[in-house]
Protein backbone atom coordinates (compact mmCIF):
# COMPACT_ATOMS: atom_id res chain seq x y z
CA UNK A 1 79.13 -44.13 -28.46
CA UNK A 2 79.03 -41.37 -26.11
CA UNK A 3 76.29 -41.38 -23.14
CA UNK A 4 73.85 -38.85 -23.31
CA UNK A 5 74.09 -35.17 -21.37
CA UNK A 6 72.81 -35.36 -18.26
CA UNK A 7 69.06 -33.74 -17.83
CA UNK A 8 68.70 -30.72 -17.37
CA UNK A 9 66.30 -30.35 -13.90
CA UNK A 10 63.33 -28.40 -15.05
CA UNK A 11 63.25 -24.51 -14.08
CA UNK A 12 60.15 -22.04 -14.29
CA UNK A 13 60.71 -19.02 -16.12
CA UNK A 14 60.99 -16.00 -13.81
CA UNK A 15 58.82 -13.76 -15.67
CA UNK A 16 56.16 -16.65 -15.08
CA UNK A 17 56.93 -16.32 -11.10
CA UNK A 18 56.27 -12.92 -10.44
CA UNK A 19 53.07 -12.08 -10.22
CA UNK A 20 51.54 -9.07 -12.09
CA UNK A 21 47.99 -7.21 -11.11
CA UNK A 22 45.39 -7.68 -13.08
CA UNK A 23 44.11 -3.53 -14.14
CA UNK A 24 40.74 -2.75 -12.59
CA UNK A 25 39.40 -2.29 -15.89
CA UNK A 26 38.62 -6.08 -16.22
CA UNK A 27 36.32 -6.46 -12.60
CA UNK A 28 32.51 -7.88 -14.54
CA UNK A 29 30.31 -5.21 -13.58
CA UNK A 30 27.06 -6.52 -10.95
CA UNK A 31 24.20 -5.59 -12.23
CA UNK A 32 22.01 -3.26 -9.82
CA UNK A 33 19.25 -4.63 -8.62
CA UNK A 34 17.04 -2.32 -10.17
CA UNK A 35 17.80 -3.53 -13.12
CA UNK A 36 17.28 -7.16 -12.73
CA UNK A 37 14.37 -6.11 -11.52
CA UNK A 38 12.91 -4.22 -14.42
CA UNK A 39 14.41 -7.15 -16.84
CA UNK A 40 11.47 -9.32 -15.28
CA UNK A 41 8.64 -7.03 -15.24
CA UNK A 42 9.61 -6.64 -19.03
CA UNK A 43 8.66 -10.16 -19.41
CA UNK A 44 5.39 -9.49 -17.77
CA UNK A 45 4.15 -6.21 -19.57
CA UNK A 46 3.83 -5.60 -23.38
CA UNK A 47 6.80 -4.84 -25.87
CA UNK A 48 5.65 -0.99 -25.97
CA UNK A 49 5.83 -0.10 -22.09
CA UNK A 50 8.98 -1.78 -21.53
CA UNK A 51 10.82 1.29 -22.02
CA UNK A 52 9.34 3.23 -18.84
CA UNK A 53 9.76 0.41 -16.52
CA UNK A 54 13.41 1.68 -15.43
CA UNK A 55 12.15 5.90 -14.95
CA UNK A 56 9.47 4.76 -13.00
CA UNK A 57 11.22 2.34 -10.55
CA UNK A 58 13.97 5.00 -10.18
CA UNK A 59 11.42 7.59 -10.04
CA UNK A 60 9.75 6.14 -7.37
CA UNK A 61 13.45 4.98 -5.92
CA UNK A 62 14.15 8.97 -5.32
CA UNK A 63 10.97 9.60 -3.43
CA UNK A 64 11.70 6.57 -1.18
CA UNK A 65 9.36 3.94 -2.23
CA UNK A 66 11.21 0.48 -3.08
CA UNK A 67 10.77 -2.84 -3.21
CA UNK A 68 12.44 -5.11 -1.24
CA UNK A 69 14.34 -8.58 -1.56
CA UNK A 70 11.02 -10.50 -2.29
CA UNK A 71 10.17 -8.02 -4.69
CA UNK A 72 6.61 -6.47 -2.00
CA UNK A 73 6.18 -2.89 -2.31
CA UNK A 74 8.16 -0.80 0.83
CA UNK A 75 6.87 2.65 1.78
CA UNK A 76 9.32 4.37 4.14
CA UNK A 77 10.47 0.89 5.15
CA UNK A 78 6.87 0.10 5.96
CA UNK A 79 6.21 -3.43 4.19
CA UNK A 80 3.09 -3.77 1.98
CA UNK A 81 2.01 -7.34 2.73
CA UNK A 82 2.00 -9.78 -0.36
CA UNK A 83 2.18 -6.87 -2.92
CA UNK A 84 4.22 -8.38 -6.01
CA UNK A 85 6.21 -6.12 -8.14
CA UNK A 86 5.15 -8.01 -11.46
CA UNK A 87 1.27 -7.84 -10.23
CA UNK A 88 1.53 -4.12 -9.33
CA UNK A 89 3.30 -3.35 -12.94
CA UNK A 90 1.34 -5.70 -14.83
CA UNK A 91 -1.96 -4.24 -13.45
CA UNK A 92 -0.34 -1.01 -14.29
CA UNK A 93 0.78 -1.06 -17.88
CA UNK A 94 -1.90 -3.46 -19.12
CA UNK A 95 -5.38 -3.02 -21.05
CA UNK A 96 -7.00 -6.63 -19.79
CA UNK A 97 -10.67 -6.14 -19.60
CA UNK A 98 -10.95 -9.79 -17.76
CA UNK A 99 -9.19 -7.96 -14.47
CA UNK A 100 -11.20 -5.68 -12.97
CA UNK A 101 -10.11 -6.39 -9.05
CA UNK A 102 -6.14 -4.68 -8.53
CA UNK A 103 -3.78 -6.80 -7.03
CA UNK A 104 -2.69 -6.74 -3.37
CA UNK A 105 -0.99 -3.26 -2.09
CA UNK A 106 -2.04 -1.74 -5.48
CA UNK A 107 -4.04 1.07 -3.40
CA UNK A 108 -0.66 1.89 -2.02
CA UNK A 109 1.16 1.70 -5.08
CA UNK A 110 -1.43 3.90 -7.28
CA UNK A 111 -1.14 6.70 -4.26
CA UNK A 112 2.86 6.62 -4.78
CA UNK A 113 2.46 6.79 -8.51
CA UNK A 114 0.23 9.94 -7.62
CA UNK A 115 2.80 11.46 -5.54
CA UNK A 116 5.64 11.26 -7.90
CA UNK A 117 3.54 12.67 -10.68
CA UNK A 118 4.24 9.79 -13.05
CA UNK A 119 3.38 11.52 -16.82
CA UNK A 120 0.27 9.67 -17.99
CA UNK A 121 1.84 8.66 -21.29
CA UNK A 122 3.82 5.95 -18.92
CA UNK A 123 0.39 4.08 -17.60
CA UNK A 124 -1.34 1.71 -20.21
CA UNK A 125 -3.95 0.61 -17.92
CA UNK A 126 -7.26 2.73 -19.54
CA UNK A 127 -9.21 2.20 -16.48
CA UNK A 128 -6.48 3.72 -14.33
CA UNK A 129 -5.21 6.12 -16.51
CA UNK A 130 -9.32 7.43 -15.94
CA UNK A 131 -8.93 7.28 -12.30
CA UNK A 132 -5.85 9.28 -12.74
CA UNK A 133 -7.40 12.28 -14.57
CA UNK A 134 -10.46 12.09 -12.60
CA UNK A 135 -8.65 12.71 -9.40
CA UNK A 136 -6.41 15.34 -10.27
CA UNK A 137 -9.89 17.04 -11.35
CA UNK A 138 -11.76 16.09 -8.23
CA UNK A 139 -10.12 14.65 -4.99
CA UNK A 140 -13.19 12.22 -4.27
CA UNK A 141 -12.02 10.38 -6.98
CA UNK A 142 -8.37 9.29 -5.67
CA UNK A 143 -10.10 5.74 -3.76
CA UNK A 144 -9.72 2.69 -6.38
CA UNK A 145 -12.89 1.49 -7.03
CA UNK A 146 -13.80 -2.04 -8.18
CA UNK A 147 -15.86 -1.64 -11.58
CA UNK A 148 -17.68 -4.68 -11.38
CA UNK A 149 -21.39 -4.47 -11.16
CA UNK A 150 -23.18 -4.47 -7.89
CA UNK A 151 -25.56 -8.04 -7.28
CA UNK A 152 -29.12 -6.64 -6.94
CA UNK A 153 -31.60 -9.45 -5.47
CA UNK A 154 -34.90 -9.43 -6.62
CA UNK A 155 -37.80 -8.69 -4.29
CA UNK A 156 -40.93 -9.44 -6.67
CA UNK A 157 -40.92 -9.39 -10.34
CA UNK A 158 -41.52 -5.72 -10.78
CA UNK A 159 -38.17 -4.27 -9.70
């Protein structure tokens, strides 16, 4: 009986050694933040607005109102205080007859959404879409106005 051949040390492969570039084609893509954004206001608005979410944030984008890492409205830089981007939108693009006060910074917002002419089709809030009309008609109307019915007290029984 013969002894076995001695072992062999193990040896890499060369072609496994050199190392090779991966192509640029393969980097995963960030998404912009734009677009995160307007995934979550789609969660907050009905099924038939979603599609306007993205031209209006860019819209507004190009005429330099954004909204900054904690999602508050920015005009020109200029932070507006507790102003949520999922209130503001939400207020925007829905009819809910139980809300009749706008969020915080929405006076803001609405003036910015007059400034970039934002087509009317877009806004599914009745009440604003109203205001909208009513103040390219007649500039008293651009202030927001609460709709909610003024308290009268009584003074006798005959008022």
């Amino acid at each position: 009986m013969q002894p076995p051949p001695p072992l062999k040390p193990f040896e890499i492969p060369p072609e496994l050694l050199t190392e090779t570039a991966l192509p640029l084609t393969n980097i995963p893509e960030v998404p912009l933040r734009i677009n995160i954004m307007a995934k979550y206001i789609g969660y907050a608005i009905p099924k038939t607005r979603k599609k306007y979410i993205l031209p209006i944030l860019e819209t507004l984008k190009d005429a330099n109102y954004t909204f900054n890492g904690k999602n508050e409205f920015e005009v020109d830089g200029k932070l507006e205080y507790r102003s949520n981007v999922l209130d503001l939108f939400s207020y925007m693009m829905k009819i809910d007859p139980r809300v009749l006060t706008p969020p915080t910074g929405f006076a803001k917002f609405y003036a910015a959404l007059r400034h970039v002419n934002i087509p009317f089709e877009w806004i599914g809030n009745k009440r604003l879409k109203e205001q909208l009309l009513l103040s390219d008609a007649n500039p008293a109307f651009t202030k927001i106005t609460l709709r909610s019915p003024e308290i009268k007290k009584w003074k006798n029984w005959t008022d």
